[in-house]
Protein backbone atom coordinates (compact mmCIF):
# COMPACT_ATOMS: atom_id res chain seq x y z
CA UNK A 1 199.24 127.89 81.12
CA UNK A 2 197.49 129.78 84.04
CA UNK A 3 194.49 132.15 83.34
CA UNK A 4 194.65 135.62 83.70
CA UNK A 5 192.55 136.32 87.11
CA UNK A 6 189.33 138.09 86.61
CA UNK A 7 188.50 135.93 83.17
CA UNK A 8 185.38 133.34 83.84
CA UNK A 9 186.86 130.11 83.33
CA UNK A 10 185.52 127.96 80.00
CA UNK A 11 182.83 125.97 80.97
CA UNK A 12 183.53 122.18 82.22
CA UNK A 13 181.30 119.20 81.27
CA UNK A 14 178.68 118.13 83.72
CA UNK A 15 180.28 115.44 85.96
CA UNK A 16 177.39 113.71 86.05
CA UNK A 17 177.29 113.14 82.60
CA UNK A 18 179.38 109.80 82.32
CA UNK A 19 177.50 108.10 85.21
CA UNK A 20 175.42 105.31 84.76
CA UNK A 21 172.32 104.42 86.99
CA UNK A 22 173.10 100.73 88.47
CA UNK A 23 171.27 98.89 91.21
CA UNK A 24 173.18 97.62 93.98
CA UNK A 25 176.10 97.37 91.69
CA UNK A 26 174.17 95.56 88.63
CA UNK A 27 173.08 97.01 85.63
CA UNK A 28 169.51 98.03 85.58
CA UNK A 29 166.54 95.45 84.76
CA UNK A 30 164.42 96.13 82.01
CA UNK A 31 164.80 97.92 78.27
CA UNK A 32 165.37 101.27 76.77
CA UNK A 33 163.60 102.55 75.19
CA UNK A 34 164.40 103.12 71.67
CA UNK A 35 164.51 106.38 70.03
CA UNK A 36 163.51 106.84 66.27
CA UNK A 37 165.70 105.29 63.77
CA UNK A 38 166.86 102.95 66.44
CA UNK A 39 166.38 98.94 65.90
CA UNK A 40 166.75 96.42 68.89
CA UNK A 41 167.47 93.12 68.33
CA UNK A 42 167.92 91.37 72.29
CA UNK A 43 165.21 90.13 74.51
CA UNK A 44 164.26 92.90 77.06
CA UNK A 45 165.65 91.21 80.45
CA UNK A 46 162.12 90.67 82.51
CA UNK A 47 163.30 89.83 85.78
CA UNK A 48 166.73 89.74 88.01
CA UNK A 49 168.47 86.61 87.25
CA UNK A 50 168.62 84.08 90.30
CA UNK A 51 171.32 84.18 92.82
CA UNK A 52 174.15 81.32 91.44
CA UNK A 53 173.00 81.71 87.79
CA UNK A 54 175.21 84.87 87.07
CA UNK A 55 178.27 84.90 84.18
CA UNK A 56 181.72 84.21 85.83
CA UNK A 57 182.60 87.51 84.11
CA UNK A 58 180.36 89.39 85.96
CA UNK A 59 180.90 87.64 89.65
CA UNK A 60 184.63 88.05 89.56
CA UNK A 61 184.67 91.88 88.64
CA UNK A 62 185.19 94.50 91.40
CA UNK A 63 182.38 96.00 93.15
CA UNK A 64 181.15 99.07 91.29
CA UNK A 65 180.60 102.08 93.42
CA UNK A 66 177.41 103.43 93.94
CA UNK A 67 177.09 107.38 92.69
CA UNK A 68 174.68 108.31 95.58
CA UNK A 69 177.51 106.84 98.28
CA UNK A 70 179.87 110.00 96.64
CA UNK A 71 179.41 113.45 97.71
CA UNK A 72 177.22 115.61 96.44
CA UNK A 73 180.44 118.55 95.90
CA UNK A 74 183.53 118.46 95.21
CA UNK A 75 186.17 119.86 97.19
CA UNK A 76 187.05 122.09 94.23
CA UNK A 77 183.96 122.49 92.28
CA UNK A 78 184.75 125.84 90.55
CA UNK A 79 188.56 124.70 90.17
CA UNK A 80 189.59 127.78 91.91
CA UNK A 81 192.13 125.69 93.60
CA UNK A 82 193.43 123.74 90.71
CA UNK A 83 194.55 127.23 89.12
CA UNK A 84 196.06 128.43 92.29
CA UNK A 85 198.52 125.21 92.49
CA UNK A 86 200.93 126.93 90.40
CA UNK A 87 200.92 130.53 92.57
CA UNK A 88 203.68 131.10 95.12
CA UNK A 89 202.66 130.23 98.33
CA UNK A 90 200.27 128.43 97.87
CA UNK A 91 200.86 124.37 99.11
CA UNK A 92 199.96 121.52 97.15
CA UNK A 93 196.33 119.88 98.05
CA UNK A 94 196.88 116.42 99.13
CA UNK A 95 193.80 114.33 98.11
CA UNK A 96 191.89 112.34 101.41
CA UNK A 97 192.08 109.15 101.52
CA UNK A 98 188.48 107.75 99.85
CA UNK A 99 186.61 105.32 102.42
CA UNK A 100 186.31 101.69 101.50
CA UNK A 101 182.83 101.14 99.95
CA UNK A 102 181.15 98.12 101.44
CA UNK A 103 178.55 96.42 98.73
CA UNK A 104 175.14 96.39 99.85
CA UNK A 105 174.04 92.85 101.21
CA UNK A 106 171.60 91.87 98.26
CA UNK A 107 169.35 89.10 100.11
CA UNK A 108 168.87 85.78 98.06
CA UNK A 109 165.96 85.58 95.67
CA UNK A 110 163.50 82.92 96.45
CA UNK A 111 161.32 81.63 93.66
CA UNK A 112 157.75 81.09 93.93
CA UNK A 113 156.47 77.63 94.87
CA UNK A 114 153.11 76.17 92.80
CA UNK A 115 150.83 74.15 94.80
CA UNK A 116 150.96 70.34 93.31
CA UNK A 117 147.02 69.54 91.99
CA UNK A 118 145.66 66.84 93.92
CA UNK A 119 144.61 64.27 90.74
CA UNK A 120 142.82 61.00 91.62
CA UNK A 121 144.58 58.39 89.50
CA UNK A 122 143.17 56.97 86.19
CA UNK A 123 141.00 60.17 84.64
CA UNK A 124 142.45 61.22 81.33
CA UNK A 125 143.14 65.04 80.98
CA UNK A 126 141.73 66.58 77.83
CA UNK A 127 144.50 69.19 76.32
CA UNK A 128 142.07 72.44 75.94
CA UNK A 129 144.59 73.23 73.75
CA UNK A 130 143.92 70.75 70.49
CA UNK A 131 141.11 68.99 73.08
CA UNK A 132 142.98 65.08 72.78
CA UNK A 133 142.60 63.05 75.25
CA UNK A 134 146.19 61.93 77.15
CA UNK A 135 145.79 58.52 78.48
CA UNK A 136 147.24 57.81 81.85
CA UNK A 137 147.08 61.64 83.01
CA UNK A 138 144.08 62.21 85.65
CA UNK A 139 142.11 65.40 86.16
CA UNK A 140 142.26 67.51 88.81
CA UNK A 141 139.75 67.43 91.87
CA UNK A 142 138.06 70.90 92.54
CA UNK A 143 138.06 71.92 96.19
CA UNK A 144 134.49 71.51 97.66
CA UNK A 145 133.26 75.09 98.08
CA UNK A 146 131.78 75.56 101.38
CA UNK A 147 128.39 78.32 101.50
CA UNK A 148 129.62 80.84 103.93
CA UNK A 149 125.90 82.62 103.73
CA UNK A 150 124.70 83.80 106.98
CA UNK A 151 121.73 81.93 108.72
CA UNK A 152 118.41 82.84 108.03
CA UNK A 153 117.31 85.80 110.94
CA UNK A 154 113.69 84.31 111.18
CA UNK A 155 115.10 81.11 113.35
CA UNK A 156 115.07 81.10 117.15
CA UNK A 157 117.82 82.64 118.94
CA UNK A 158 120.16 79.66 120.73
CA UNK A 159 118.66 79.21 124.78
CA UNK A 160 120.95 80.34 126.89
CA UNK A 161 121.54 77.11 129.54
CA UNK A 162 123.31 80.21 132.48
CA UNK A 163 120.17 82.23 132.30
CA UNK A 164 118.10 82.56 134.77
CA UNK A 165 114.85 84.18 134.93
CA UNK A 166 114.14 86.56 138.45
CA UNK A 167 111.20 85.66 140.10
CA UNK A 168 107.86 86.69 138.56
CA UNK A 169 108.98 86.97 134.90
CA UNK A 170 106.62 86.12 132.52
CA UNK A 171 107.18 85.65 128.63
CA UNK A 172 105.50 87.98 126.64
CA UNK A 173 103.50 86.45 124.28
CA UNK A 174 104.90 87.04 120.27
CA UNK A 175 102.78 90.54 119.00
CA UNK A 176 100.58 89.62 116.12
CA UNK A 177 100.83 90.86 112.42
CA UNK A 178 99.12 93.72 111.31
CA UNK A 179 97.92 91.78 108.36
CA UNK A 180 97.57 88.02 107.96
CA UNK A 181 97.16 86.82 104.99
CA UNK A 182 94.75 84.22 104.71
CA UNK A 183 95.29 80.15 103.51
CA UNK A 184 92.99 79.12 100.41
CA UNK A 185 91.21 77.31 102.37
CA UNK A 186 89.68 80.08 104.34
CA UNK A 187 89.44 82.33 101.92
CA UNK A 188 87.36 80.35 99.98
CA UNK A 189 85.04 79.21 103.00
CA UNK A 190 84.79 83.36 103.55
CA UNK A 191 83.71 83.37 100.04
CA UNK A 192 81.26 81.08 100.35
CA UNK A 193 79.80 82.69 103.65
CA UNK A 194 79.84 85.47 101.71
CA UNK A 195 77.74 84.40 98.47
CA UNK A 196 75.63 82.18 100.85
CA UNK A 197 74.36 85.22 102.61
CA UNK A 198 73.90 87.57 99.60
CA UNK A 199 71.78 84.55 97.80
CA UNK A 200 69.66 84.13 101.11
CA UNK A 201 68.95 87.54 101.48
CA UNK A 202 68.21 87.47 97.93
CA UNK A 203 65.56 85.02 98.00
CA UNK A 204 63.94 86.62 100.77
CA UNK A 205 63.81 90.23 99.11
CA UNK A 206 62.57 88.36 95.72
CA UNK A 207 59.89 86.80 97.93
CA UNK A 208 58.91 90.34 98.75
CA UNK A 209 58.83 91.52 95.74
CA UNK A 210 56.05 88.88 94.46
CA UNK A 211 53.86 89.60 96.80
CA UNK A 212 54.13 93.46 96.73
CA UNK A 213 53.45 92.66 93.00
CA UNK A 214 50.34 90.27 94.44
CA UNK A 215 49.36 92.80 96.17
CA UNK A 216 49.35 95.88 93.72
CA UNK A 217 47.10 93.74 91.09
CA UNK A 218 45.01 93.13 94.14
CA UNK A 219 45.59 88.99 93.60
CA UNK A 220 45.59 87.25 97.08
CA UNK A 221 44.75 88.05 100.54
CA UNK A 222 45.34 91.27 102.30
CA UNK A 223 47.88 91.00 104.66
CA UNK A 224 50.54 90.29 101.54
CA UNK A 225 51.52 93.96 100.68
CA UNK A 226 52.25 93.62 104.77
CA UNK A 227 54.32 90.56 104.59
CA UNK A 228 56.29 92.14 101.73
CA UNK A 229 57.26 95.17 103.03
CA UNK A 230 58.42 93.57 106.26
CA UNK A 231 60.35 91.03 103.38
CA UNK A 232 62.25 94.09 101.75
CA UNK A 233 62.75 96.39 104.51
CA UNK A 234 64.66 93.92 106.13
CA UNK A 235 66.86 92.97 103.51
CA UNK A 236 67.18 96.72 102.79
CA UNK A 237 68.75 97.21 106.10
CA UNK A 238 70.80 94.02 106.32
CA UNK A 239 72.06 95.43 102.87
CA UNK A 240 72.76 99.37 104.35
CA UNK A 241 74.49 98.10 106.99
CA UNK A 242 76.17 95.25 104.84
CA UNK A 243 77.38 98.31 102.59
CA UNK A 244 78.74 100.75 105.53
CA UNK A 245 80.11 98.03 107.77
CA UNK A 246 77.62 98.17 110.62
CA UNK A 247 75.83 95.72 112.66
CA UNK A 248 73.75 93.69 109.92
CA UNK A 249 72.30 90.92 112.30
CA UNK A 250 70.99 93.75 114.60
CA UNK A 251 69.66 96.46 112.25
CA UNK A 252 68.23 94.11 110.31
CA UNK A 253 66.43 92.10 112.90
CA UNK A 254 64.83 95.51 114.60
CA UNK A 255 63.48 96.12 111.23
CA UNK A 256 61.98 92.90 111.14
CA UNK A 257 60.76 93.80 114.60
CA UNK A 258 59.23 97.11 113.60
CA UNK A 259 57.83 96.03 110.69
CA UNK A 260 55.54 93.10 111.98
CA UNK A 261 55.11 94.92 115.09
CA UNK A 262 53.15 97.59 112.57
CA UNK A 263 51.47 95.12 110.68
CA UNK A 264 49.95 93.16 113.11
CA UNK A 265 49.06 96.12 115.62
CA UNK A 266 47.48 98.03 112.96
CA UNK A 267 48.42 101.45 114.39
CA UNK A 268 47.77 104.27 112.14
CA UNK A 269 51.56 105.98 114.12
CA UNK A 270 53.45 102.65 113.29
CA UNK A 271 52.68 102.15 109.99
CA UNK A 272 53.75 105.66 108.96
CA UNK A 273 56.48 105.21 110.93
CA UNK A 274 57.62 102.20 109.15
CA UNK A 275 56.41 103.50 106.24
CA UNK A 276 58.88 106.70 106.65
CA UNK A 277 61.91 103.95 107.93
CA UNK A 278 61.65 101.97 104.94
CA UNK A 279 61.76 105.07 102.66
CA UNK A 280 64.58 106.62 103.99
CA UNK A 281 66.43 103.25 104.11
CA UNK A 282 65.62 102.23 100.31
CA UNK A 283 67.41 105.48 98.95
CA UNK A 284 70.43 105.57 101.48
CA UNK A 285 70.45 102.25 99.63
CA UNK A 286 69.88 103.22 96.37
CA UNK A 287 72.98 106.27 96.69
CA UNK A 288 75.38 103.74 98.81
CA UNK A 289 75.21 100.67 96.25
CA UNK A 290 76.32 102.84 93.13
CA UNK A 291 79.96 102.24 92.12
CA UNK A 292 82.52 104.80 90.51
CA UNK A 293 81.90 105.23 86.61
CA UNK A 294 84.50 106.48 84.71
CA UNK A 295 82.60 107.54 81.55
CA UNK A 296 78.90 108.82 81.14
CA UNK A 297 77.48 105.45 79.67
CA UNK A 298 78.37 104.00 83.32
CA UNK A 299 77.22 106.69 84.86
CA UNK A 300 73.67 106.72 83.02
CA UNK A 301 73.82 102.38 84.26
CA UNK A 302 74.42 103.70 88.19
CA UNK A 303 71.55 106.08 87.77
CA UNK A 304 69.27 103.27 86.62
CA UNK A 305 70.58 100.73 89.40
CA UNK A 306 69.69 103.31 91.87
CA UNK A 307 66.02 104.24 90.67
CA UNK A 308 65.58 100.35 90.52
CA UNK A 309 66.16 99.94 93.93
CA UNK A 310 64.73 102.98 94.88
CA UNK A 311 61.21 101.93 92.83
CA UNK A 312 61.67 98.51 95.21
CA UNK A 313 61.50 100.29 98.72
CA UNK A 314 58.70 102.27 97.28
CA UNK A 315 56.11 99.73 96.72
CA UNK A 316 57.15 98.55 100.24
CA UNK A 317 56.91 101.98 101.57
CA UNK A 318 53.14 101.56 100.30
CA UNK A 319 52.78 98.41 101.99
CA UNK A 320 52.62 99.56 105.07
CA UNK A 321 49.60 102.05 104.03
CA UNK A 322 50.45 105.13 105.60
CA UNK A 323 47.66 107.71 106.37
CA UNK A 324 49.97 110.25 107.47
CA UNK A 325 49.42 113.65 105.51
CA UNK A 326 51.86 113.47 101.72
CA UNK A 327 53.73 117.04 102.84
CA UNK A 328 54.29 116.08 105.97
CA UNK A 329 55.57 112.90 104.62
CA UNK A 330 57.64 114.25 102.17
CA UNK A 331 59.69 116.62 104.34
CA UNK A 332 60.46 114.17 107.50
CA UNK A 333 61.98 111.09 105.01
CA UNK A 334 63.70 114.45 102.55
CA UNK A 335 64.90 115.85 106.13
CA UNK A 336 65.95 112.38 107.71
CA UNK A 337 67.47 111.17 104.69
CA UNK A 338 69.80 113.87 103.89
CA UNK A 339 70.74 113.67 107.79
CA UNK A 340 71.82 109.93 107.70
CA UNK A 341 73.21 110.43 103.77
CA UNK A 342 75.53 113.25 105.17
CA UNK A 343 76.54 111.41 108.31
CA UNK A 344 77.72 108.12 106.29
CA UNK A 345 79.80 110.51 103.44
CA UNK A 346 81.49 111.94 106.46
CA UNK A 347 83.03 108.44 106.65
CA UNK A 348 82.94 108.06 103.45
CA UNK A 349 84.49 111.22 102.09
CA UNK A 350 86.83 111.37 105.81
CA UNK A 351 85.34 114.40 106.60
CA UNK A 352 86.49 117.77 105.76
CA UNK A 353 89.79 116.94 104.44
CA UNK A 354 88.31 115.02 101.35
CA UNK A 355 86.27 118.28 100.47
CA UNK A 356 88.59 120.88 99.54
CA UNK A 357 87.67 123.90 97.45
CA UNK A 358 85.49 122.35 94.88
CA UNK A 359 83.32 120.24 97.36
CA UNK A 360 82.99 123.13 99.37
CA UNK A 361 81.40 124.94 96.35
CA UNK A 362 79.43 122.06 95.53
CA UNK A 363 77.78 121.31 99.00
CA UNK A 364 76.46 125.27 98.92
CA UNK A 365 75.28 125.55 95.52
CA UNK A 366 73.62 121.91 96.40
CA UNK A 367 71.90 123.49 99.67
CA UNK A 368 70.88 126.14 98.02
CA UNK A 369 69.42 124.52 95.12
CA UNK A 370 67.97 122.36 97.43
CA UNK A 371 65.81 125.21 99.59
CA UNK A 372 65.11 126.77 96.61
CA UNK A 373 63.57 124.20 95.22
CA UNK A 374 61.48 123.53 98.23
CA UNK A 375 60.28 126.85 98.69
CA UNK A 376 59.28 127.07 95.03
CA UNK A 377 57.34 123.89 95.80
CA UNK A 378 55.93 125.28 98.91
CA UNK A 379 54.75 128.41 97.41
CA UNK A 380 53.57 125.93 94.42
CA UNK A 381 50.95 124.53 96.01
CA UNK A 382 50.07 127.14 98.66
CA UNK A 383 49.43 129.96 95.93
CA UNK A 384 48.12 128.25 92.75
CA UNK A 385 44.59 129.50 92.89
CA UNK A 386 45.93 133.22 93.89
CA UNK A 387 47.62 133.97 90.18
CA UNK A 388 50.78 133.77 91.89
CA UNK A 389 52.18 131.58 90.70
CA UNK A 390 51.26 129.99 87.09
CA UNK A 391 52.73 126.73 87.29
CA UNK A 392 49.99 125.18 87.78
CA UNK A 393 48.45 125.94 84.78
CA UNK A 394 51.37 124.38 82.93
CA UNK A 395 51.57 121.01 85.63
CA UNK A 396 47.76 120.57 84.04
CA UNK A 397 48.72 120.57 80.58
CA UNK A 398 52.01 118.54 81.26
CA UNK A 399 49.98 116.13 82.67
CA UNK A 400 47.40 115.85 80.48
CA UNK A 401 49.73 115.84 77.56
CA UNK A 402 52.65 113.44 78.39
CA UNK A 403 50.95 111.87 81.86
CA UNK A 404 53.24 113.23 84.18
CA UNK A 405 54.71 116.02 85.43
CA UNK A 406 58.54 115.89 85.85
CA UNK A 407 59.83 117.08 89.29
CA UNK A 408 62.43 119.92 89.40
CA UNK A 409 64.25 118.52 92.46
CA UNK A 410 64.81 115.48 90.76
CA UNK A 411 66.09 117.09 87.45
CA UNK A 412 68.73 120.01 88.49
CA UNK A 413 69.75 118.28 91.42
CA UNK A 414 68.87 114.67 92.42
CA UNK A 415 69.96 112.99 89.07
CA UNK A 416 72.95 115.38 88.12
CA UNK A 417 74.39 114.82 91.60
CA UNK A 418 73.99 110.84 91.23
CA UNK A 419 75.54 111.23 87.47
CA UNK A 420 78.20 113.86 87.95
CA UNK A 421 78.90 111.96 91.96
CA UNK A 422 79.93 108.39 90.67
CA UNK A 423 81.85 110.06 87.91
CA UNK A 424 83.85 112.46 90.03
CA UNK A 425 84.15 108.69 92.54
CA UNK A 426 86.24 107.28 89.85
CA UNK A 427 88.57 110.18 89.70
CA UNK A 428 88.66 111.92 93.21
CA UNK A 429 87.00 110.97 96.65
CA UNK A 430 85.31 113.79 97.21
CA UNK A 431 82.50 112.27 94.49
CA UNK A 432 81.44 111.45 97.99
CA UNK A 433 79.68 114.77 98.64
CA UNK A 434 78.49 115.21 95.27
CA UNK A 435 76.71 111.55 95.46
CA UNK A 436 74.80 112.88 98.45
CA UNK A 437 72.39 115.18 97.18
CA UNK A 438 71.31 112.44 94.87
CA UNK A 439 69.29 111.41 97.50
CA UNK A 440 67.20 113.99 96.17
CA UNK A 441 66.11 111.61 93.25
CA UNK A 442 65.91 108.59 95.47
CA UNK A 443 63.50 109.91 98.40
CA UNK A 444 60.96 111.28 96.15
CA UNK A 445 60.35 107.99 94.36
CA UNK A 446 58.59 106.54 97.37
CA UNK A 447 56.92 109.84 98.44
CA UNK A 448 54.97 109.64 94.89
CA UNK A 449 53.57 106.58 95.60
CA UNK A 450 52.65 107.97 99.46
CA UNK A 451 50.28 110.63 97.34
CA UNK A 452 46.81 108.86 96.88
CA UNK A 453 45.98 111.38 94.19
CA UNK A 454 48.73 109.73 91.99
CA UNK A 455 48.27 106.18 90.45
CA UNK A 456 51.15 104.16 89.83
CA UNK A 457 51.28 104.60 86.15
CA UNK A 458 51.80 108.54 86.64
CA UNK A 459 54.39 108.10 89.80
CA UNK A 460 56.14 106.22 87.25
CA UNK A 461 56.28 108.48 84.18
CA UNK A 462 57.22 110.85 86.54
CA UNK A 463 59.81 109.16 88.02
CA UNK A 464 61.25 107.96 84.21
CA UNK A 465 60.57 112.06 82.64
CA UNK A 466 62.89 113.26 85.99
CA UNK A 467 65.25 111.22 85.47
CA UNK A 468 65.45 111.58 81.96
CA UNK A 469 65.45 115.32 81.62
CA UNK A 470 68.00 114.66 84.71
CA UNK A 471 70.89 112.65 82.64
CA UNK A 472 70.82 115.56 80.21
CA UNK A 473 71.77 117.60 83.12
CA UNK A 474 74.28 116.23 84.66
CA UNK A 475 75.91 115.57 81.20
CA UNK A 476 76.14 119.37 80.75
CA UNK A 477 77.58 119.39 84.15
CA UNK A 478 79.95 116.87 83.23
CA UNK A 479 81.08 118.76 80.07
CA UNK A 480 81.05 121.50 81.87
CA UNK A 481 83.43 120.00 84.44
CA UNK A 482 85.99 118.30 81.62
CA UNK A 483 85.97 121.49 79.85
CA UNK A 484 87.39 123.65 82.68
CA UNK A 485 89.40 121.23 84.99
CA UNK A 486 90.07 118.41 82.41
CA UNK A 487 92.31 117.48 79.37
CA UNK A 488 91.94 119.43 75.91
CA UNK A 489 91.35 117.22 72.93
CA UNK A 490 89.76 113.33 72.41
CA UNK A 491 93.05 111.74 73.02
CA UNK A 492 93.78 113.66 76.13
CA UNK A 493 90.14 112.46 77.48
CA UNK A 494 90.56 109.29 76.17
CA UNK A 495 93.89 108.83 78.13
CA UNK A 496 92.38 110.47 81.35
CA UNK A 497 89.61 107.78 81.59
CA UNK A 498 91.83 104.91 80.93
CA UNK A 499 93.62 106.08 84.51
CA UNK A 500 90.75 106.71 86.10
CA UNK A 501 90.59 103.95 88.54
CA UNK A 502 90.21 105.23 91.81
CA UNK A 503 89.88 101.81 93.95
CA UNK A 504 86.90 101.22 95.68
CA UNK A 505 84.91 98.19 97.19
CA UNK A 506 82.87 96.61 94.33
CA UNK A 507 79.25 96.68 94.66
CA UNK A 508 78.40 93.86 97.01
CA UNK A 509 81.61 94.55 99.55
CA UNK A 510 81.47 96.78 102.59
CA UNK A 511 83.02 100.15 101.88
């Protein structure tokens, strides 16, 4: 029955519907996989089976041929010309002869071979299965592993036996470290250098020190408040330059120089001048052997270490009985000293840079505290009969109330500097230029002794009331400082002076 033209034929099944997907002829390795409801019961085929292990069955049927070897169309794939067969005129399609397939050559599968273990004979093997021991089996040898790590870089590089040097070549000697570290062994001999020096130099400033102390209680003959100054101004300056890194051997042994020459010449000019030296060397000392403190305790201990040492150089500065007027005096070592205190904190503090804002600040307020307090001084003692100026009314009941009269250098700016200077060390270098206007509190402590209208007993209450009504000073300043620049609260400042441990020599190394 032919359809009636015009009609869309009924839809024919997909031809590729009864296909199935083969390899080279074979049925496909592997499972299916199995869809719900659906039990398997066979092994899932893992591999190909070897060549020469296949079923008789399946070697002996024909060749199946490959879907992708057929066309992708068929010559009639809308079977127009299957319903024209039956028309008039139309001849009969005579199928092409189909092409002989030729199966794919499948090469021959080769199984893996295991390397045989090399076993030394007689060494039972322990089953690490149930861990029994078989008797007669032998265990196998492990390979020997061979280190394939490079060679170390540090040896010598392999002489070359073709090369040859041109003429005039010379080896370069090898460049030397930057920093060697030293053996035990030398370090320790340093060490002891080191502690053998400081205990000489000890002795001979302790030697000094008696007979200062001879000569103040007027016990011996007169030339020992000579011998001791010469005693401690030379350790003084071995120590300076000790502390700074300069020449110790050489400063030291020109002081020695100067001071005998101006004991034993007698010279009214060399004994003041040694007499102004040794001053202005015992407080550079006294500011450049304090150490950073890190709380006000330590602070108040630097303080005292530094009038202690100062006190020393003063009985020496005495020692070399200077006749030069106490003014005079007192402005050349206050002007010399600040001018050898500022050039060593430029080291110190490297310069400029270390300043910044806040040491800027500090080294004018200091300068101006400084001249004020000199002028006020000035005008102290060149007006006091005029009504001028009544301090001098109240310096004669100070000191014949409490013995003394404080100084106000000393007080708002000589001690504050020392106690708020080693405090700011620990935390920032620029401590540095605070720590140099202390010298305010270390020069005067000599130039008291200098005045012959002051006994030692006053120069010293003095010396104790300025520094006491000092400390209170700079621990405003400190508070002060804390309160607008540090932590809030007691565990914040607690924590802040834990970490503040700015490194720095200790007291007996050079800085």
């Amino acid at each position: 029955m032919s359809q009636r033209p015009g009609r869309r034929a009924a839809p024919k099944p997909s031809r590729f519907g009864g296909f199935k997907v083969t390899r080279h002829g074979k049925p496909p390795a592997g499972r299916r996989i199995a869809g719900p409801g659906d039990t398997t019961t066979s092994i899932p085929v893992v591999q190909e089976p070897l060549l020469g292990t296949e079923p008789a069955s399946v070697a002996s049927s024909a060749p199946q041929v490959d879907p992708l070897d057929r066309p992708l169309l068929d010559a009639d794939p809308f079977g127009i010309r299957a319903a024209l067969i039956g028309s008039p005129g139309v001849p009969p399609v005579v199928p092409a002869p189909a092409a002989p397939v030729v199966p794919p050559v499948v090469p021959p599968a080769v199984a893996p071979v295991m390397p045989e273990a090399v076993l030394p004979p007689g060494a039972p093997v322990v089953n690490h299965v149930s861990q029994d021991a078989v008797v007669g089996a032998v265990l196998p040898v492990a390979e020997p592993v061979v280190d394939l790590a490079p060679a170390p870089l540090d040896l010598p590089p392999a002489p070359d036996p073709d090369f040859r040097a041109p003429e005039g070549y010379v080896v370069d000697p090898p460049m030397p470290t930057a920093v060697e570290e030293e053996s035990p062994e030398v370090a320790r001999a340093h060490r002891r250098e080191a502690l053998t020096r400081v205990f000489f130099w000890g002795c001979v400033c302790l030697t000094g020190i008696i007979l200062l102390a001879a000569a103040a209680l007027h016990r011996g003959p007169e030339w020992l408040d000579g011998a001791g100054a010469v005693c401690v101004i030379a350790t003084y300056a071995w120590a300076v330059m000790a502390r700074t890194g300069g020449r110790q051997v050489v400063f030291s042994a020109l002081a020695v120089a100067i001071g005998v020459t101006a004991v034993v010449s007698d010279v009214e000019v060399l004994r003041s001048g040694a007499a102004v030296l040794t001053c202005v060397v015992s407080g550079l000392l006294a500011v450049v052997i304090t150490v950073p403190a890190r709380t006000f305790p330590a602070a108040v201990r630097e303080v005292v270490v530094a009038t202690a040492v100062a006190s020393v150089g003063a009985f020496a500065t005495v020692g070399f009985e200077p006749v030069a007027s106490t003014t005079r005096f007192g402005y050349v070592t206050l002007a010399v000293g600040f001018l050898l205190m500022f050039a060593l904190v430029w080291r110190f503090a490297a310069g400029l840079h270390g300043l910044g804002t806040r040491g800027l600040v500090i080294v004018v307020v200091g300068t101006l505290v400084l001249a004020v307090s000199l002028v006020y001084t000035e005008l102290l003692r060149s007006y006091a009969g005029n009504g001028m100026a009544s301090g001098s009314e109240l310096s004669e009941w100070l000191r014949s109330t409490i013995g003394a009269v404080p100084r106000p250098l000393t007080i708002f700016l000589g001690v504050p500097a020392l106690v708020w200077g080693v405090h700011m060390r620990a935390r920032r270098r620029q401590g540095w230029w605070v720590c140099a206007f202390g010298a305010a509190a270390t020069l005067p402590v000599a130039q008291r002794l200098v005045n012959l209208d002051t006994s030692y007993v006053e120069a010293g209450l003095q010396t104790a009331y300025s520094v006491a009504l000092g400390l209170v000073v700079g621990y405003l300043i400190i508070r002060l400082d804390l309160a607008f620049t540090g932590q809030r609260g007691a565990r914040a400042r607690a924590a802040e002076e834990a970490h503040a441990v700015r490194p720095e020599p200790p007291r007996f190394s050079s800085l």
